[in-house]
N, C-alpha and C. Protein backbone atom coordinates (compact mmCIF):
# COMPACT_ATOMS: atom_id res chain seq x y z
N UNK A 1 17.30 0.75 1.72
CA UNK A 1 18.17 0.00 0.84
C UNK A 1 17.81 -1.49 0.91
N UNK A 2 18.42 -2.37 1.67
CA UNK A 2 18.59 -3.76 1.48
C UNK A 2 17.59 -4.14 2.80
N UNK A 3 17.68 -3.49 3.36
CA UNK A 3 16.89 -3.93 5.13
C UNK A 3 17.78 -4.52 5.92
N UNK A 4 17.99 -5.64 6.54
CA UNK A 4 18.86 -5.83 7.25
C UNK A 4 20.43 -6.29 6.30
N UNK A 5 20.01 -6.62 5.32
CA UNK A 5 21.28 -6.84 4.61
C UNK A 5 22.38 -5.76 4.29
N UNK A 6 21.60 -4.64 4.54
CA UNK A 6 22.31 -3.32 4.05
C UNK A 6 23.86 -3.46 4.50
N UNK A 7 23.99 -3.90 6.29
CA UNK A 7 25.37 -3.99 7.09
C UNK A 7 26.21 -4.47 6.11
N UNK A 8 25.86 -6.38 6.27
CA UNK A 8 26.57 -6.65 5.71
C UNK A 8 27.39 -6.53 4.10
N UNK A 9 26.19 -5.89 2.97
CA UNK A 9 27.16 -5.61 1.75
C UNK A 9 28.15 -4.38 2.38
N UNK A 10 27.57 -3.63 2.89
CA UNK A 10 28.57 -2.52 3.02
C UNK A 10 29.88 -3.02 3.51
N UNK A 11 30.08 -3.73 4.14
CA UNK A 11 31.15 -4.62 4.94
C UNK A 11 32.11 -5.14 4.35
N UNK A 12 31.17 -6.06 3.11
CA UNK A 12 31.74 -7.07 2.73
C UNK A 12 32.20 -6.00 1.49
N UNK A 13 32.02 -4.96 0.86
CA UNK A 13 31.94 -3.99 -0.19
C UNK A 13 33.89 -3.58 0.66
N UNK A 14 33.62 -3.58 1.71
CA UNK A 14 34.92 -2.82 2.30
C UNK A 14 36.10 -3.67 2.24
N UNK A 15 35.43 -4.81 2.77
CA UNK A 15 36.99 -5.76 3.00
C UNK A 15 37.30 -6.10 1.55
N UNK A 16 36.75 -6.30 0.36
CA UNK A 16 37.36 -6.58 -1.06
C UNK A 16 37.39 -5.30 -1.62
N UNK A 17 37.68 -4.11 -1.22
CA UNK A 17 37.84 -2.68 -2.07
C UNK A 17 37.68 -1.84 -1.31
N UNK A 18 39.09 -1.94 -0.43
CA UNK A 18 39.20 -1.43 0.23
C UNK A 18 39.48 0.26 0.18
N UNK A 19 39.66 0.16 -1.10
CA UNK A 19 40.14 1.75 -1.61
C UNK A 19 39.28 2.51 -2.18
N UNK A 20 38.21 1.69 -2.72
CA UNK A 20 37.33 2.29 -3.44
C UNK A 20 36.23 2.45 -2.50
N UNK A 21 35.99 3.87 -2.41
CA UNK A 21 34.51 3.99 -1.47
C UNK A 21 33.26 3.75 -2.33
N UNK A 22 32.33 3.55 -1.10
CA UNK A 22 30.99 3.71 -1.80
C UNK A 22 30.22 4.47 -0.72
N UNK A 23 29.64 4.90 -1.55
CA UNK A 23 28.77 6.23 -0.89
C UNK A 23 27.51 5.79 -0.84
N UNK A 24 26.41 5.60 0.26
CA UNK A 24 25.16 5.45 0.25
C UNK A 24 24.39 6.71 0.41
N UNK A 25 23.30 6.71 -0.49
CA UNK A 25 22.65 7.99 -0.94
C UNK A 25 21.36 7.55 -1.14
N UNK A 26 20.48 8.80 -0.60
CA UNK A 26 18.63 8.56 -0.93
C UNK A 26 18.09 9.45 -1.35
N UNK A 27 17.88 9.19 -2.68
CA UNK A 27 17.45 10.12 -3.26
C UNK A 27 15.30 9.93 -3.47
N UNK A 28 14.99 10.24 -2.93
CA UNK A 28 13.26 10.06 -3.06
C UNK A 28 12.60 10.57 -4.34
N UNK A 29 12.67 9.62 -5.26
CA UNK A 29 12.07 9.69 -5.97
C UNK A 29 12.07 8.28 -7.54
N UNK A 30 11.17 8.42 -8.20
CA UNK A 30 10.58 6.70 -8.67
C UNK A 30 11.95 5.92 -8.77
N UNK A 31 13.33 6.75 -9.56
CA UNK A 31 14.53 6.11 -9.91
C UNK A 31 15.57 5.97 -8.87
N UNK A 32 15.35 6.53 -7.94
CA UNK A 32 16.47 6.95 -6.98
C UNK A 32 17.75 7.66 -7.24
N UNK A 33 17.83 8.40 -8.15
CA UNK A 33 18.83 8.98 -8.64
C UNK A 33 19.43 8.54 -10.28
N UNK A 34 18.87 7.77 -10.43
CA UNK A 34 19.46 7.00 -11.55
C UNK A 34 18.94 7.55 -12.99
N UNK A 35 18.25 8.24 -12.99
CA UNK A 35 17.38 8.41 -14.52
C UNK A 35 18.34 10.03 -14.72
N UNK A 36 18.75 10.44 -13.41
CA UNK A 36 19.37 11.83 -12.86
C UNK A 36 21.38 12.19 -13.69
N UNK A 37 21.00 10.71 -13.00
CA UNK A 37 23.19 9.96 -12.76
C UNK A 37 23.40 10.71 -11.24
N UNK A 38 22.83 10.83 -10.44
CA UNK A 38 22.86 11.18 -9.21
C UNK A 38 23.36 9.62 -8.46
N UNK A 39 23.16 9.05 -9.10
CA UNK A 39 23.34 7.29 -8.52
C UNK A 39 23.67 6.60 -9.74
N UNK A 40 24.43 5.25 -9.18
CA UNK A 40 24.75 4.51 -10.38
C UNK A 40 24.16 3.29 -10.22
N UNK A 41 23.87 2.90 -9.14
CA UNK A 41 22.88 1.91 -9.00
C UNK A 41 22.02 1.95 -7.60
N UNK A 42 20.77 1.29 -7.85
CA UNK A 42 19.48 1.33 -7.20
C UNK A 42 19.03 0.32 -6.77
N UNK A 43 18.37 0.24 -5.04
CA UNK A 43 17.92 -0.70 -4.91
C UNK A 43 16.26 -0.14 -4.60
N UNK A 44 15.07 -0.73 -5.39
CA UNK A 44 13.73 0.06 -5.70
C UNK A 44 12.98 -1.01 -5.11
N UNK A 45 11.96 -0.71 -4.89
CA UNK A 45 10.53 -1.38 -4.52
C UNK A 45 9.30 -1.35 -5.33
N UNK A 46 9.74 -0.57 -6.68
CA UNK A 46 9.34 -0.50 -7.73
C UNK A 46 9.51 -0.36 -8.85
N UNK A 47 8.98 -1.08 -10.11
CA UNK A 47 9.82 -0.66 -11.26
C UNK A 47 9.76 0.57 -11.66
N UNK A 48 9.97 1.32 -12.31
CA UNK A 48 10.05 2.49 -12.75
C UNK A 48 9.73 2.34 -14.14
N UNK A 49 8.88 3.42 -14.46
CA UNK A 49 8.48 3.67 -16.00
C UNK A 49 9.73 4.25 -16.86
N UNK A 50 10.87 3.91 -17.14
CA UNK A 50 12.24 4.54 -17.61
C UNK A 50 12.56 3.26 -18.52
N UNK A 51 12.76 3.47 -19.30
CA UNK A 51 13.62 2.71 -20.45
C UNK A 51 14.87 2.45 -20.38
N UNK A 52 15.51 3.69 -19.83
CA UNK A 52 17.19 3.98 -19.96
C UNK A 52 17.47 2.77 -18.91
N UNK A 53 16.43 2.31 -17.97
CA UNK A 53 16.81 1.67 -16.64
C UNK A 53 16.43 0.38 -16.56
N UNK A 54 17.33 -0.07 -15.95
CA UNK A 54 17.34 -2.25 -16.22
C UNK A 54 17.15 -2.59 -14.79
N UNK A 55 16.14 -3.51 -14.65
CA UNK A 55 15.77 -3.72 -13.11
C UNK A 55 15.84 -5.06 -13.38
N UNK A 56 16.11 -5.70 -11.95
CA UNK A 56 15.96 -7.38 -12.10
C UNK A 56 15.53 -7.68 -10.44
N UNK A 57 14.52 -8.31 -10.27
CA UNK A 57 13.92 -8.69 -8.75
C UNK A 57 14.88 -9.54 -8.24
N UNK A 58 15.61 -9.22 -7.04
CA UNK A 58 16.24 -10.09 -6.22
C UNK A 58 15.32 -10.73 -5.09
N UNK A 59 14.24 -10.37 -4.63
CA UNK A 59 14.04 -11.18 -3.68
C UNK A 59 12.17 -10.39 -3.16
N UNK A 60 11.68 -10.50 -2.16
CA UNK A 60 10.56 -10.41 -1.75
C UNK A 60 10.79 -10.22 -0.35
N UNK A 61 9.73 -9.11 0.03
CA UNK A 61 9.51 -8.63 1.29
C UNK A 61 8.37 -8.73 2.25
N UNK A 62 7.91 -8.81 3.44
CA UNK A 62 6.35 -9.52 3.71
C UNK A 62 6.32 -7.77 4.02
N UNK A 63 5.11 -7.63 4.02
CA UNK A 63 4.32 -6.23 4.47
C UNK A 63 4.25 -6.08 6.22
N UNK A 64 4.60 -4.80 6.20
CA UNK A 64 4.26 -4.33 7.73
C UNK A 64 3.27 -2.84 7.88
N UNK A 65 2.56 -3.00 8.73
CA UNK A 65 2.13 -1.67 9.18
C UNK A 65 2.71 -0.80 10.16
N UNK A 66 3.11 0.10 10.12
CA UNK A 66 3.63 1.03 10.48
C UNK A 66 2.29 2.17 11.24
N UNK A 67 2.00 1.62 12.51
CA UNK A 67 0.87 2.39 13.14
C UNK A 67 1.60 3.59 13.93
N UNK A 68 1.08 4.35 15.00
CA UNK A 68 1.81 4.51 16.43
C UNK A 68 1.19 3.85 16.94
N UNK A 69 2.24 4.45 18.11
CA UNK A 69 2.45 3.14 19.34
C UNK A 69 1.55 2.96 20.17
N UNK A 70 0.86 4.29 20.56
CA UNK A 70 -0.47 4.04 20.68
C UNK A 70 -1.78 3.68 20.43
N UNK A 71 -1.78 3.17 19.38
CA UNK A 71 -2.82 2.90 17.97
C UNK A 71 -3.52 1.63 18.92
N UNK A 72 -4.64 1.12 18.63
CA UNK A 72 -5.27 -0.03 19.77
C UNK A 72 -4.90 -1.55 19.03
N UNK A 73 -4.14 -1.39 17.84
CA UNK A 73 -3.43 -2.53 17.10
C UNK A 73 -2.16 -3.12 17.35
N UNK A 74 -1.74 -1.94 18.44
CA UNK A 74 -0.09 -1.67 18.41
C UNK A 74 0.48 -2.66 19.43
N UNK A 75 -0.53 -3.26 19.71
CA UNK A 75 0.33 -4.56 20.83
C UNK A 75 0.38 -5.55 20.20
N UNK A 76 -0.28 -6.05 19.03
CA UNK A 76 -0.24 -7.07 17.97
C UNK A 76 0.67 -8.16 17.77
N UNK A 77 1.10 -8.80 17.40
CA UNK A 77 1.77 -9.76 16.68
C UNK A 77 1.72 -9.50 14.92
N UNK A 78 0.42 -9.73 14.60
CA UNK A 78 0.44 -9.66 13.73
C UNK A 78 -0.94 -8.62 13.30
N UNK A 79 -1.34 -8.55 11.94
CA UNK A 79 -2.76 -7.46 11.81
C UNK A 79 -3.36 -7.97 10.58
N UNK A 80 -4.80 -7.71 10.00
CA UNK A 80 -4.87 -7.65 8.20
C UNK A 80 -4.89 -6.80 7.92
N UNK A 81 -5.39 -6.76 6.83
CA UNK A 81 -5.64 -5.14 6.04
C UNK A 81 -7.03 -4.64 6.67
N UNK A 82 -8.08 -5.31 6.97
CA UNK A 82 -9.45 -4.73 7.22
C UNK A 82 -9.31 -4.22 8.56
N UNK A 83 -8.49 -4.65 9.46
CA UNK A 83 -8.38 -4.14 10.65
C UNK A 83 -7.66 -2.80 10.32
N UNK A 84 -7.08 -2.33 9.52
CA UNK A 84 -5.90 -1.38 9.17
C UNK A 84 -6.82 -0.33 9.01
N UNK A 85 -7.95 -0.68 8.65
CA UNK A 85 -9.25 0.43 7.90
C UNK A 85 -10.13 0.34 9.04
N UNK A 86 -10.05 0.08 10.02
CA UNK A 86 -11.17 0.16 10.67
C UNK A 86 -11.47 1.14 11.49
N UNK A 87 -10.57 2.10 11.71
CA UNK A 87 -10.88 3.07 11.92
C UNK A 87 -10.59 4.55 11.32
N UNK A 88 -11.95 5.15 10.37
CA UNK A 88 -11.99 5.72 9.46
C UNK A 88 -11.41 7.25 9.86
N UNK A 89 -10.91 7.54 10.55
CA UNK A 89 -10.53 8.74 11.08
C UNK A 89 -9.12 8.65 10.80
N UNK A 90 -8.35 7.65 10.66
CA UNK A 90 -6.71 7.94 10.56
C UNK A 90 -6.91 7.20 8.87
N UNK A 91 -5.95 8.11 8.24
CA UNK A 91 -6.18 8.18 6.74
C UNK A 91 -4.42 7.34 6.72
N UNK A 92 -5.12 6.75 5.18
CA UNK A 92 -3.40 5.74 4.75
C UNK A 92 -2.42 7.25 4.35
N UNK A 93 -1.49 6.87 4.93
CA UNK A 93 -0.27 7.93 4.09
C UNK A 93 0.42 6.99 3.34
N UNK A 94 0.73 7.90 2.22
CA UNK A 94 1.30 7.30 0.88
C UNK A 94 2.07 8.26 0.49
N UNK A 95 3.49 7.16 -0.01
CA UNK A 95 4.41 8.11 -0.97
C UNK A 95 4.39 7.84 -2.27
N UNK A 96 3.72 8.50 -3.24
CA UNK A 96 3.37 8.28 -4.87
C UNK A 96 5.01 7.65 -5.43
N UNK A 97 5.86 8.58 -5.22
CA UNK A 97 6.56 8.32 -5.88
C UNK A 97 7.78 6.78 -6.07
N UNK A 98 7.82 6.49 -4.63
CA UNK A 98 8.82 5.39 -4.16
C UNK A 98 7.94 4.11 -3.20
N UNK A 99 7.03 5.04 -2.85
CA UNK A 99 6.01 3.49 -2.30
C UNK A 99 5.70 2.38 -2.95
N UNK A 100 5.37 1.56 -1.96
CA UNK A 100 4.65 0.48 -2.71
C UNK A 100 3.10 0.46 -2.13
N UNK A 101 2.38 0.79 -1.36
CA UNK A 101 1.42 0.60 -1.37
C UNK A 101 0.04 1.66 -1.87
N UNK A 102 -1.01 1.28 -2.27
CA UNK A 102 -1.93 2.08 -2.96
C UNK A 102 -3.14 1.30 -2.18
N UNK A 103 -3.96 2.15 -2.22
CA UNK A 103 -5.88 1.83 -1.92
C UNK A 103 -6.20 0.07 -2.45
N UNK A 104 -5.46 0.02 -3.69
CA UNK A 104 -5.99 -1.18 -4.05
C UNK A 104 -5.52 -2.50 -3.73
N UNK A 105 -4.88 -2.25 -2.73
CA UNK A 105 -4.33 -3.69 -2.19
C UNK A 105 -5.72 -4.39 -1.42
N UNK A 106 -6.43 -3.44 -0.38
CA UNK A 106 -7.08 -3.70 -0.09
C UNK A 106 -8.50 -3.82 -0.75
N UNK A 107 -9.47 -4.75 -0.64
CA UNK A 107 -10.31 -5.12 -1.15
C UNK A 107 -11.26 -4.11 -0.82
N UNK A 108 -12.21 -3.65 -1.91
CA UNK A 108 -13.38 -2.65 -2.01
C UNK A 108 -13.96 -2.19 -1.33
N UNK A 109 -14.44 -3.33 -0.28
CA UNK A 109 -15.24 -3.06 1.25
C UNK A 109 -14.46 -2.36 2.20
N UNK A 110 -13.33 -2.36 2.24
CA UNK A 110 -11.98 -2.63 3.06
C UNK A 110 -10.63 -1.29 2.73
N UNK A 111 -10.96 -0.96 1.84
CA UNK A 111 -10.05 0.33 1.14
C UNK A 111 -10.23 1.61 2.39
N UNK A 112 -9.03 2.24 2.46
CA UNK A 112 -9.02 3.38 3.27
C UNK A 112 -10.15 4.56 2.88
N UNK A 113 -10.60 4.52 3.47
CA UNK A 113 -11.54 6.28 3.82
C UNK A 113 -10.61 7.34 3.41
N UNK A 114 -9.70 7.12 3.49
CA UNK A 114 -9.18 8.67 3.46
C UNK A 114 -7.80 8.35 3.20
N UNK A 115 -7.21 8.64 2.29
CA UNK A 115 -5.74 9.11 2.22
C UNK A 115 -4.47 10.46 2.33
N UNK A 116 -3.32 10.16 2.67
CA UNK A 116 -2.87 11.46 2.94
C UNK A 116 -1.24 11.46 2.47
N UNK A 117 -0.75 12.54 1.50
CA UNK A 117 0.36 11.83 0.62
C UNK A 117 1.67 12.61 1.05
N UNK A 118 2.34 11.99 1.20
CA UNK A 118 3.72 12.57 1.84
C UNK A 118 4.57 12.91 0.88
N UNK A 119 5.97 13.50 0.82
CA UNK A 119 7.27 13.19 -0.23
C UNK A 119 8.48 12.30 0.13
N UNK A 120 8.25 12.16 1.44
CA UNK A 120 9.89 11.19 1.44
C UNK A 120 9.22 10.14 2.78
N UNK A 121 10.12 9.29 3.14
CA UNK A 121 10.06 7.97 4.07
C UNK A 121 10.29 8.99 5.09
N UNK A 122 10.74 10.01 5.48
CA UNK A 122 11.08 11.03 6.85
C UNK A 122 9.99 11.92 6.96
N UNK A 123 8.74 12.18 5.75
CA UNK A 123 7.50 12.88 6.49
C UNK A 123 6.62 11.86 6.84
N UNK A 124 6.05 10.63 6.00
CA UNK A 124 5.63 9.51 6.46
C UNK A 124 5.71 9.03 8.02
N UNK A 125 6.88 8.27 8.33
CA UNK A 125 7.50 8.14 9.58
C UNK A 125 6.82 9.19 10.48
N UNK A 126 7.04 10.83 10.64
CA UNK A 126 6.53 11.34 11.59
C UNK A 126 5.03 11.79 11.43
N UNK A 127 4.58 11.83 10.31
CA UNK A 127 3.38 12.09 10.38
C UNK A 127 2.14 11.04 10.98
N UNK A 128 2.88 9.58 10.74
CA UNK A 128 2.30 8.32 11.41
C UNK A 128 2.88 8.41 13.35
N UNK A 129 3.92 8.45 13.45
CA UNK A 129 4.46 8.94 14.67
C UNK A 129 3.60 9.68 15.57
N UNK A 130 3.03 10.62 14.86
CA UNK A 130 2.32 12.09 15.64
C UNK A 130 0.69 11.77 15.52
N UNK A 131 0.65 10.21 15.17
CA UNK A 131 -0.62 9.96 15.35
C UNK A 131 -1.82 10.16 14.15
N UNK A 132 -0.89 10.79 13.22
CA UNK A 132 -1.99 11.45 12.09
C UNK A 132 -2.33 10.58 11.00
N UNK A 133 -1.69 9.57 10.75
CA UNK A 133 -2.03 8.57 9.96
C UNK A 133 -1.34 6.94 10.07
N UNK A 134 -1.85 6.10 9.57
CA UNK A 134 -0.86 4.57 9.23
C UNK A 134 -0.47 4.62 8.40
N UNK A 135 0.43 3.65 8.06
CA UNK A 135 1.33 3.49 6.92
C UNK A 135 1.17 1.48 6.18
N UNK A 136 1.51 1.53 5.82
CA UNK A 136 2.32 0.42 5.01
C UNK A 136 3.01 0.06 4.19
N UNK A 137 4.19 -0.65 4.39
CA UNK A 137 5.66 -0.90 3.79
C UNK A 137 6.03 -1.96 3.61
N UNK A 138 7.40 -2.50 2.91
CA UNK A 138 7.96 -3.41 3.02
C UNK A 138 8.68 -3.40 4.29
N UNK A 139 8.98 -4.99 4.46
CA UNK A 139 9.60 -5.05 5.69
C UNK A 139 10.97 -4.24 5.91
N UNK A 140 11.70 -4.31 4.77
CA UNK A 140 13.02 -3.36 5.04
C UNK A 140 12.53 -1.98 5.28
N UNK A 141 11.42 -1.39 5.78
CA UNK A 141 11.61 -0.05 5.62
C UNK A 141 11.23 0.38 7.39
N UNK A 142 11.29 -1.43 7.87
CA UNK A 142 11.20 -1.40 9.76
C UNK A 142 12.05 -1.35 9.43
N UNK A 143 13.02 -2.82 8.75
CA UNK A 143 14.44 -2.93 9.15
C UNK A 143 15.36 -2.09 9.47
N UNK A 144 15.34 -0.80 8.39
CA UNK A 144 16.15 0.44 7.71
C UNK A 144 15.78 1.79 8.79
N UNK A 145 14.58 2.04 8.91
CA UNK A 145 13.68 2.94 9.95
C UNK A 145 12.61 2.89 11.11
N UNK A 146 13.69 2.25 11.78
CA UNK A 146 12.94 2.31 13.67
C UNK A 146 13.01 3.57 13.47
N UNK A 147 11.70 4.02 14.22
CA UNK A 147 11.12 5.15 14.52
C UNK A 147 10.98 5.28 16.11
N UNK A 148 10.79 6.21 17.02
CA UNK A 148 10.07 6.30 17.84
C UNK A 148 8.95 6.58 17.70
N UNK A 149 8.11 6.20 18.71
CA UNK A 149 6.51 6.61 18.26
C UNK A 149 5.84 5.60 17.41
N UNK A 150 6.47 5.09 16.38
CA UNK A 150 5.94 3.86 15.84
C UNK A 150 6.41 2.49 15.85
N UNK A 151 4.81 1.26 15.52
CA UNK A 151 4.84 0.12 15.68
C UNK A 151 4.67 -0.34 14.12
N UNK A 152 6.01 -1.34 14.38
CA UNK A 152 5.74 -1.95 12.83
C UNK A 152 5.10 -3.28 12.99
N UNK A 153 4.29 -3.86 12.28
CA UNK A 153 3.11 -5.27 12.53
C UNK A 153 3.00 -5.76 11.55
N UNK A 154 3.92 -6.83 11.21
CA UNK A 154 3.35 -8.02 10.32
C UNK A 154 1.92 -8.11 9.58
N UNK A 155 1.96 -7.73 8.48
CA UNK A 155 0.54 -7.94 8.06
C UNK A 155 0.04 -9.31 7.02
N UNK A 156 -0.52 -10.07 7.80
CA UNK A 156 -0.20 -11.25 7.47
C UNK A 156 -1.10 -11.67 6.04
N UNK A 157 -1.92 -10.72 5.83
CA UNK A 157 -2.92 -11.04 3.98
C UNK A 157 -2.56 -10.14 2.94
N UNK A 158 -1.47 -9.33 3.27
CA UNK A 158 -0.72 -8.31 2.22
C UNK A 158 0.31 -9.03 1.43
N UNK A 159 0.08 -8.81 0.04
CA UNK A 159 0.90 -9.27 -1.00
C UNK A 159 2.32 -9.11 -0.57
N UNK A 160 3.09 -9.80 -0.90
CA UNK A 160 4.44 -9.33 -0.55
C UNK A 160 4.91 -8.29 -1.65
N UNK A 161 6.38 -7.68 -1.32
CA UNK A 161 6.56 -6.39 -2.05
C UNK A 161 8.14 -7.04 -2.53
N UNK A 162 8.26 -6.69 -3.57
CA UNK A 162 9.17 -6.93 -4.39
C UNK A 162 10.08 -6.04 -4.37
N UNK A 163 11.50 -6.63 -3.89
CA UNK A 163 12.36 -5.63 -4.37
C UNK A 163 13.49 -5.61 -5.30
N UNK A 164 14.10 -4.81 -5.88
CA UNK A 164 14.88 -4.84 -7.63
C UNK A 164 16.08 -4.29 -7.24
N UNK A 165 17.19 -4.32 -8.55
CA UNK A 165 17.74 -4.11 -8.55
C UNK A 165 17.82 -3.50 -9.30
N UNK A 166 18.84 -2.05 -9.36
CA UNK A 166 18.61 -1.13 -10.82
C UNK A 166 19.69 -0.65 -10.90
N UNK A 167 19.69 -0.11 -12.59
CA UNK A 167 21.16 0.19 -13.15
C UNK A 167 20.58 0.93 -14.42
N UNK A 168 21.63 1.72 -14.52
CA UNK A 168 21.43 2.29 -15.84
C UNK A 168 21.61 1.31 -17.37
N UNK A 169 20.89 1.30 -18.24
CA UNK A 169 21.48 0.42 -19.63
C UNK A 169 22.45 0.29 -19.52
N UNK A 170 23.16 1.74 -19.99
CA UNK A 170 24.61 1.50 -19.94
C UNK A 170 25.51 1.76 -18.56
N UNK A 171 26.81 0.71 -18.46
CA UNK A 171 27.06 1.15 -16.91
C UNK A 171 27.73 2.56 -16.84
N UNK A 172 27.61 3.46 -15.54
CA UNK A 172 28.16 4.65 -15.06
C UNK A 172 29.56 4.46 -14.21
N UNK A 173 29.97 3.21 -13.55
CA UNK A 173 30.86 3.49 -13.16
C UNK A 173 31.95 2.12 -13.57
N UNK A 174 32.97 2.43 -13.30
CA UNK A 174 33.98 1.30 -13.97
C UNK A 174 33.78 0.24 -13.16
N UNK A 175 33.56 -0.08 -12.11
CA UNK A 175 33.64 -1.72 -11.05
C UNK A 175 31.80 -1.54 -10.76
N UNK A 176 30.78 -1.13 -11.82
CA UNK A 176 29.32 -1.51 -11.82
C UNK A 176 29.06 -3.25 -11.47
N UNK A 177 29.77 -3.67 -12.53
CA UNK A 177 29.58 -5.23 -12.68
C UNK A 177 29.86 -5.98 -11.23
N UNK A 178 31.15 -5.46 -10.47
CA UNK A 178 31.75 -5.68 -9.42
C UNK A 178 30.68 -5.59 -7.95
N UNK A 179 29.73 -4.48 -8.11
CA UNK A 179 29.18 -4.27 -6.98
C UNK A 179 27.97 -4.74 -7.28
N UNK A 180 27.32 -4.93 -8.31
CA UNK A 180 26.44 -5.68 -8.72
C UNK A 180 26.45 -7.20 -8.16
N UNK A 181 27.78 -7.58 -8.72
CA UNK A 181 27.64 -9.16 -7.96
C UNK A 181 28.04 -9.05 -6.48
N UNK A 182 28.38 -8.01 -5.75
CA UNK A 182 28.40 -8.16 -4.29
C UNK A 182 26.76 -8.58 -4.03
N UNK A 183 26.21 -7.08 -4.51
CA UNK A 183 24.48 -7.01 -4.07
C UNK A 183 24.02 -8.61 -4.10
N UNK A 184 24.37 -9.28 -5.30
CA UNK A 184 23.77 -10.46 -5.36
C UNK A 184 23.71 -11.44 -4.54
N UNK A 185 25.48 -11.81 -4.53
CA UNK A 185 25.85 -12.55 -3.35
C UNK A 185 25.33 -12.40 -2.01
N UNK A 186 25.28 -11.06 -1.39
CA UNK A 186 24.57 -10.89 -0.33
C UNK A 186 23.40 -11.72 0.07
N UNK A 187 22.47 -10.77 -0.99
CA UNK A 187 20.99 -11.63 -0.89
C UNK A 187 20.80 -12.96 -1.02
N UNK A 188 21.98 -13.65 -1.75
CA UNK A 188 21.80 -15.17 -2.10
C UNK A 188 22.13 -15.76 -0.76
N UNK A 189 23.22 -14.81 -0.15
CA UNK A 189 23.85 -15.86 0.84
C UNK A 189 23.42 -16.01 2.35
């Protein structure tokens, strides 16, 4: 969701509505529920090819790698991308649908050997865990998912990753507008 901000909207969502719940839900896939009505609003790391759906960028995320802990990177501070590839035996895992990262971040010389494609942030996580591949994410997706087994590392020449806000055209629930400007406030404040 938000990464570390997640606490506080939920919080602050409670003490002004107090009656009205909100339900946090993950749905894996490009809309997060929204193209579905499984959700009424979305927080994405990507736009989505949907019309019906209105996105607006709140803010920017720096990139992390997501190695294990044993990985010979994993004591780091920080990493680049060419170090990320340098050893051609552990393949990038990627989630097509909700990721943000692809082969082409990295430069030509420098692109993964091998890729390996997951369906949700919970096969990713252990499949990097168990040693079988790296990852790379936005920073909310340390914030959101400490793992055991894995090291998340600042990657300090990776584009940053953008994250949105999403809603259907038309709104789905009666206080949309309401939680909309929580989300905002949050991030602003």
């Amino acid at each position: 969701m938000l990464g570390r901000q997640t606490v506080p909207l939920l919080r602050s969502w409670r003490r002004a509505h107090p009656h009205i719940p909100l339900d946090v839900v993950r749905r894996d896939n490009s809309t997060a529920g929204l193209a579905t009505g499984d959700t009424d609003v979305a927080i994405l790391r990507t736009v989505p090819a949907e019309p019906r759906i209105r996105t607006e960028a709140l803010y920017t995320e720096d990139r992390v790698a997501a190695v294990p802990d044993d990985h010979p990177l994993g004591d780091r501070d920080q990493v680049l991308l060419a170090e990320l590839t340098a050893r051609p035996d552990l393949p990038l895992a990627l989630w097509p649908d909700t990721g943000t990262t692809s082969p082409d971040l990295w430069p030509p010389q420098h692109r993964p050997a091998r890729t390996v494609e997951v369906g949700n942030v919970d096969e990713w996580l252990n499949l990097i865990a168990a040693g079988g591949a790296f990852g790379l994410g936005a920073a909310g997706t340390a914030e959101s998912h400490g793992h055991p087994g894995i090291r998340f590392i600042p990657v300090s020449d990776a584009p940053a990753a953008t994250v949105y806000l999403a809603r259907p055209v038309h709104p789905t629930h009666p206080l949309m507008e309401d939680f909309l400007a929580a989300v905002r406030d949050v991030v602003s404040g």
